[in-house]
N, C-alpha and C. Protein backbone atom coordinates (compact mmCIF):
# COMPACT_ATOMS: atom_id res chain seq x y z
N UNK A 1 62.11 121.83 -98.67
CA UNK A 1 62.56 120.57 -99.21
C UNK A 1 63.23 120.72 -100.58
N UNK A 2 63.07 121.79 -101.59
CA UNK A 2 63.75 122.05 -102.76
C UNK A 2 65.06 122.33 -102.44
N UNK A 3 65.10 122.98 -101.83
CA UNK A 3 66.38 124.19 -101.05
C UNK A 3 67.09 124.02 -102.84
N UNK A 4 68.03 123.76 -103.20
CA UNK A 4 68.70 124.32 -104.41
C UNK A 4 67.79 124.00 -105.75
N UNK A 5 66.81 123.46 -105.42
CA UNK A 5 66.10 122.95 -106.95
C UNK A 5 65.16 123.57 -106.97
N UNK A 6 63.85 123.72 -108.13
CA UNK A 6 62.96 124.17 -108.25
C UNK A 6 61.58 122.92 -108.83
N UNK A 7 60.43 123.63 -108.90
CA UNK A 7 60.21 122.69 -109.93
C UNK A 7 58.80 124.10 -110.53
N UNK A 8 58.12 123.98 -111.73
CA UNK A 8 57.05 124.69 -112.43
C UNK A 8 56.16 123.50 -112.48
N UNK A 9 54.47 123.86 -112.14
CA UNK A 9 53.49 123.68 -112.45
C UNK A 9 52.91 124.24 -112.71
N UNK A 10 51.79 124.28 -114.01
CA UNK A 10 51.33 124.90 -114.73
C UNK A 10 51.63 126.57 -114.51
N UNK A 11 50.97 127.53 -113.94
CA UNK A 11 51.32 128.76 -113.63
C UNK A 11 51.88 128.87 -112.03
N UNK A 12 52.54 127.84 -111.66
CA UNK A 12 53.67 128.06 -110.20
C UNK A 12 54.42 127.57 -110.25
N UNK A 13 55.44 128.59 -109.67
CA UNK A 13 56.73 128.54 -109.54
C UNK A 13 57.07 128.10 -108.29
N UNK A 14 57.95 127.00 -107.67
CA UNK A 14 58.08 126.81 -106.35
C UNK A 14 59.61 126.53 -106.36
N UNK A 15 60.03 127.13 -105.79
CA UNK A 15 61.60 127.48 -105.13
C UNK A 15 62.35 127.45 -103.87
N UNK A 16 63.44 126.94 -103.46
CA UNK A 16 63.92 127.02 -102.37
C UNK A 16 63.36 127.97 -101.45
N UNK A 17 63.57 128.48 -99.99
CA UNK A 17 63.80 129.53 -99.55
C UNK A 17 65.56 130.09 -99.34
N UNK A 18 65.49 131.13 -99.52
CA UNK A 18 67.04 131.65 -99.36
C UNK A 18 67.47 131.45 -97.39
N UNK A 19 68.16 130.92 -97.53
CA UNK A 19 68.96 130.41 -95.66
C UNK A 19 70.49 130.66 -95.57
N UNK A 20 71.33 131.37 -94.96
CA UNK A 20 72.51 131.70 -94.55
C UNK A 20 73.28 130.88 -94.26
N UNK A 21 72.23 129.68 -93.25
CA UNK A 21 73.00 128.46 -92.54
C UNK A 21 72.98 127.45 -93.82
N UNK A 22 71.88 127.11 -94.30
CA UNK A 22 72.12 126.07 -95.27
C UNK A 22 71.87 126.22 -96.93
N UNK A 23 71.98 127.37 -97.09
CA UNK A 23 71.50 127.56 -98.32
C UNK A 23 70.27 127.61 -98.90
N UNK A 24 69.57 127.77 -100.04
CA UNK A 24 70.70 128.96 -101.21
C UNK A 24 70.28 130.06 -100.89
N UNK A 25 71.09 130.85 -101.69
CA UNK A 25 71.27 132.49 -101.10
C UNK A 25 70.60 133.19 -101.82
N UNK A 26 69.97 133.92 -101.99
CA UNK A 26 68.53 134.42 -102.45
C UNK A 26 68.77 135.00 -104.39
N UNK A 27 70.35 135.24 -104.47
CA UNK A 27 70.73 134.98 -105.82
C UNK A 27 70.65 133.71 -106.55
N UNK A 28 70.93 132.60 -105.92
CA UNK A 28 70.51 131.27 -106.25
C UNK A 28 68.86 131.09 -106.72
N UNK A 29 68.38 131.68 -106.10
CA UNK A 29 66.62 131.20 -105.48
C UNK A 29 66.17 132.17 -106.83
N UNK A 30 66.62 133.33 -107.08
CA UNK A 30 66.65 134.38 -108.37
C UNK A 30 66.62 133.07 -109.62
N UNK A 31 68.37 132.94 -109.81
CA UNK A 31 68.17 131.86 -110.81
C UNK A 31 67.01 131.09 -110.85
N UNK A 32 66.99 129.89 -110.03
CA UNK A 32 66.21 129.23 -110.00
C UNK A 32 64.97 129.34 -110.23
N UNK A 33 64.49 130.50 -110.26
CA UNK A 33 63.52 130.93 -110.61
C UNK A 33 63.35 131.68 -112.21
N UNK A 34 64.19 131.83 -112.78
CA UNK A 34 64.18 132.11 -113.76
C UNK A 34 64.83 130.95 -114.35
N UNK A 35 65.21 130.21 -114.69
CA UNK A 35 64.64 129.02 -114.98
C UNK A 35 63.98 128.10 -115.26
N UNK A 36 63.18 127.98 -113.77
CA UNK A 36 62.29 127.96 -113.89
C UNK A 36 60.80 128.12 -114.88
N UNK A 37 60.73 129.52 -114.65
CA UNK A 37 59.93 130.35 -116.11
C UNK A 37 60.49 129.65 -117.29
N UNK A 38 61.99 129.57 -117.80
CA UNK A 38 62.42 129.28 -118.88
C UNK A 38 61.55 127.75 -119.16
N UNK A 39 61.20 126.76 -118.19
CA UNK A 39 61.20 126.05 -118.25
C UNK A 39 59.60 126.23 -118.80
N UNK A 40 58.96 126.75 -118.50
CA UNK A 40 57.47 127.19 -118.61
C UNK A 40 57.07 127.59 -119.44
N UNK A 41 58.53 128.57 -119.80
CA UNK A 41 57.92 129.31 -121.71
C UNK A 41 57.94 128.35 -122.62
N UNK A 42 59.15 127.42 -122.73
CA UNK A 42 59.40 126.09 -123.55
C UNK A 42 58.69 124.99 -123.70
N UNK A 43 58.39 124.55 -122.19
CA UNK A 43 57.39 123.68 -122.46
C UNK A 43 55.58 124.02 -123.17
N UNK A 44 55.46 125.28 -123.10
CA UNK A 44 53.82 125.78 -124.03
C UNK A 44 54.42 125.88 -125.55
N UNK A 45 56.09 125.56 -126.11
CA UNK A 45 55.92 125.83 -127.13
C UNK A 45 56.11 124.46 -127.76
N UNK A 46 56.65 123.83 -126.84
CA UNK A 46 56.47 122.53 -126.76
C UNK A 46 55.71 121.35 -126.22
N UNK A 47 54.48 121.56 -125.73
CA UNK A 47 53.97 120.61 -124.95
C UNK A 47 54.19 118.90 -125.08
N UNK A 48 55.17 118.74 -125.70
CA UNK A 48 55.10 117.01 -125.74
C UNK A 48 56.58 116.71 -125.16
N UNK A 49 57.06 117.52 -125.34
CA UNK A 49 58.63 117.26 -124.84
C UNK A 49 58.85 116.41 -123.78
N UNK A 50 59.94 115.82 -123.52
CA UNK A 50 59.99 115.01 -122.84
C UNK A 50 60.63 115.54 -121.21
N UNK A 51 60.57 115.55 -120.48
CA UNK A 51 62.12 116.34 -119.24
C UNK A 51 63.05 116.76 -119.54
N UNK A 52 63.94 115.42 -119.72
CA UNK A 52 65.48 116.04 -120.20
C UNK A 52 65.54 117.51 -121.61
N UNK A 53 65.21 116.58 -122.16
CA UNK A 53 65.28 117.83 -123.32
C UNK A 53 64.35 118.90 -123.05
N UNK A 54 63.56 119.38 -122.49
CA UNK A 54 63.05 120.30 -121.61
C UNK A 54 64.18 121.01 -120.75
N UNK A 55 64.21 120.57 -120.14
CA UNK A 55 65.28 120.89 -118.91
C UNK A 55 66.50 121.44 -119.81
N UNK A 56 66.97 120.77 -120.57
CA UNK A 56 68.28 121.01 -121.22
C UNK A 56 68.34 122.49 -122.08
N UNK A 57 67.10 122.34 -122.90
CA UNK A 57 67.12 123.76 -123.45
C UNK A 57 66.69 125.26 -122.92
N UNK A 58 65.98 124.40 -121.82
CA UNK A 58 66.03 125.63 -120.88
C UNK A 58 67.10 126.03 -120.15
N UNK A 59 68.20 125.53 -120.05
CA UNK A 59 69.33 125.65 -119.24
C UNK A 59 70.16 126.66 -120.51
N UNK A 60 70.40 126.15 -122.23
CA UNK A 60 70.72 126.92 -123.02
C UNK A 60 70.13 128.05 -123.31
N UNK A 61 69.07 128.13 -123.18
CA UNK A 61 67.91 129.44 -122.84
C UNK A 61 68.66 130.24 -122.24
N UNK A 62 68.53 129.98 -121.01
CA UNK A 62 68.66 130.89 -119.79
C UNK A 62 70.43 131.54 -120.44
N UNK A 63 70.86 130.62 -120.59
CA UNK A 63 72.80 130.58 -120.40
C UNK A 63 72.73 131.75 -121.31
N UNK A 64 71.82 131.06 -122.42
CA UNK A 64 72.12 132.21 -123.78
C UNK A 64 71.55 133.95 -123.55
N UNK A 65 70.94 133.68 -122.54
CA UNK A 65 69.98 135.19 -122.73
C UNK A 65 70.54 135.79 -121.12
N UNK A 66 71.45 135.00 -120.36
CA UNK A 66 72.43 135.73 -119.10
C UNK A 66 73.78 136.08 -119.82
N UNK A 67 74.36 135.51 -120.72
CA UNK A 67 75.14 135.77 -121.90
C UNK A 67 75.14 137.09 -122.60
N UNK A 68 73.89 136.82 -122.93
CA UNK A 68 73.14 138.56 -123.95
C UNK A 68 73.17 139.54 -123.28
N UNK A 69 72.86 140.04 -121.56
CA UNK A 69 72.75 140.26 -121.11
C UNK A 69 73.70 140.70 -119.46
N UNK A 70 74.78 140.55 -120.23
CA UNK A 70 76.38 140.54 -118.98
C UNK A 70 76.18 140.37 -117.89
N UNK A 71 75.09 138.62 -117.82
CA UNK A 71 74.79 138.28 -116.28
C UNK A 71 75.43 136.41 -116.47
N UNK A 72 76.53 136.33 -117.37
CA UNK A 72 77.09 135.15 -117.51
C UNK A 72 77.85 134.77 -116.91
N UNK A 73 78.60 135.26 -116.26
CA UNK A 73 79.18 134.92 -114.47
C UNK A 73 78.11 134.43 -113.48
N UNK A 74 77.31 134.99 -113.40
CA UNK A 74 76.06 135.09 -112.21
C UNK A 74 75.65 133.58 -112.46
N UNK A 75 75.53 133.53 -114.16
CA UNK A 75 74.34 132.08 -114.44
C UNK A 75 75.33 131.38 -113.71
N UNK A 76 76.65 130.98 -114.26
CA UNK A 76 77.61 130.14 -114.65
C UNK A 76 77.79 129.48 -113.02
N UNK A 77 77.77 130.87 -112.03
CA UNK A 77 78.18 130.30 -110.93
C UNK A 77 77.06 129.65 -109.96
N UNK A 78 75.82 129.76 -110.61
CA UNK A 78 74.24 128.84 -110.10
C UNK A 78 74.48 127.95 -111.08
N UNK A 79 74.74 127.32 -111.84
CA UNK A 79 74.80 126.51 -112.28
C UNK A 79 75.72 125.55 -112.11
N UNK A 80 77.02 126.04 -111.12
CA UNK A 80 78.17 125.09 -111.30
C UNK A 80 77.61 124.71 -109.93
N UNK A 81 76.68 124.96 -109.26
CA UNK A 81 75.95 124.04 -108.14
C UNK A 81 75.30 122.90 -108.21
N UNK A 82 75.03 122.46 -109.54
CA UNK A 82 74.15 121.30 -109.81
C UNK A 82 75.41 120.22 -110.16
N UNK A 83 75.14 118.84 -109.84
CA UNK A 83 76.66 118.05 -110.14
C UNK A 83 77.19 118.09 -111.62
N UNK A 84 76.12 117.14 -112.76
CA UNK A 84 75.97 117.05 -113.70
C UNK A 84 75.35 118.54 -115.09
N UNK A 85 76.33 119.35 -115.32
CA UNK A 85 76.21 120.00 -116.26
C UNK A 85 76.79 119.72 -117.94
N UNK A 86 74.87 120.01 -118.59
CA UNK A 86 75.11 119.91 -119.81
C UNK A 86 75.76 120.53 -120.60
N UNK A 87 76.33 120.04 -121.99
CA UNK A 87 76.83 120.64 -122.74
C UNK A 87 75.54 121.85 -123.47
N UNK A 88 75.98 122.77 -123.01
CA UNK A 88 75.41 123.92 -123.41
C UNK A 88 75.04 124.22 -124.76
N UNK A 89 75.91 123.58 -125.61
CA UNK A 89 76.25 124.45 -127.15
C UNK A 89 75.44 123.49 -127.81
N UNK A 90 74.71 122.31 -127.50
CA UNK A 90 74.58 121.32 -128.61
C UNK A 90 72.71 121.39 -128.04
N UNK A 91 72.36 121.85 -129.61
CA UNK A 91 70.38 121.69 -129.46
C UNK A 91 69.85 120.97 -130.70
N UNK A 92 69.11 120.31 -130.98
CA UNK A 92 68.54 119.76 -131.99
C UNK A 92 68.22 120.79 -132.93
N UNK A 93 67.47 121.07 -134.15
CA UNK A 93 67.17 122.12 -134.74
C UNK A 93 65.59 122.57 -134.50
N UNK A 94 65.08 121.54 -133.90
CA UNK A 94 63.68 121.74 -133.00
C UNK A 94 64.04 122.65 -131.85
N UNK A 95 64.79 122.13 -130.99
CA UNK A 95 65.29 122.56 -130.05
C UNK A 95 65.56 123.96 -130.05
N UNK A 96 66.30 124.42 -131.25
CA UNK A 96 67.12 125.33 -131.27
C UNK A 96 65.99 126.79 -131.74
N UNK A 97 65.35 125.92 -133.07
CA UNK A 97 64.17 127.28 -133.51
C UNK A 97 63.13 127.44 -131.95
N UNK A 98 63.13 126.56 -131.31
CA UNK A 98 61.97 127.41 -129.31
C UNK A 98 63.21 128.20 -128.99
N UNK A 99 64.25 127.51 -128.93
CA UNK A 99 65.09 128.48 -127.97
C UNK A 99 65.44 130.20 -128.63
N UNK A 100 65.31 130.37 -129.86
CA UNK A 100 65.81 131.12 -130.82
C UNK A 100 64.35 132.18 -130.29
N UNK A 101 63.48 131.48 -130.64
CA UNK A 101 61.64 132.03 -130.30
C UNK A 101 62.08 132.47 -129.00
N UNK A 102 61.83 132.17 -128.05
CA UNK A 102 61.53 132.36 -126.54
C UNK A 102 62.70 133.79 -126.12
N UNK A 103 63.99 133.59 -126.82
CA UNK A 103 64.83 134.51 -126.66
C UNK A 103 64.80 135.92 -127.40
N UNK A 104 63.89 135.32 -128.33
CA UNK A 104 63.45 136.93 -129.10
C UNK A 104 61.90 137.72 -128.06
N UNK A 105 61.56 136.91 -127.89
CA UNK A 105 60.37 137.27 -127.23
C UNK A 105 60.61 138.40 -125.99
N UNK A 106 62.31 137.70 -125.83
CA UNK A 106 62.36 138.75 -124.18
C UNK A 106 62.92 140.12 -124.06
């Protein structure tokens, strides 16, 4: 029922399965899963956060550290699967010192 989405609870990760006929393709299901996590490290450094801004800096997370990492094609093209993509570049300065944390950590 996820097939392209994910979601994290407390220590689980639950993810599409990868399908040929209908998608996603087990590079997708990768992302999504790391993501995921992103979403998991942020929210313990944040526990009050709200979704969106959750979600959002984990998406700059991820972007920034597939970026670091010469896997910024790979993100770019799991990401241009979702309709609505955020502006990447713009974080609060809350925002920005987790994301800054979480990316040193890795």
């Amino acid at each position: 029922a996820l097939r392209l989405r994910g979601r994290v609870y407390r220590d689980q990760i639950l993810v599409g399965v990868p399908c040929a006929s209908l998608g996603p393709t087990a590079e997708h299901v990768a992302w999504q899963t790391a993501h995921e996590a992103t979403v998991a490290t942020l929210h313990r450094a944040m526990p009050r956060a709200g979704f969106h801004e959750l979600e959002h800096a984990a998406l700059v997370a991820l972007s920034e550290h597939a970026r670091r990492t010469g896997r910024g094609e790979e993100h770019a093209r799991w990401l241009a699967h979702f309709a609505r993509v955020p502006d990447l570049g713009v974080l609060s300065p809350e925002w920005r010192e987790a994301v800054n944390q979480s990316l040193s950590a890795r």
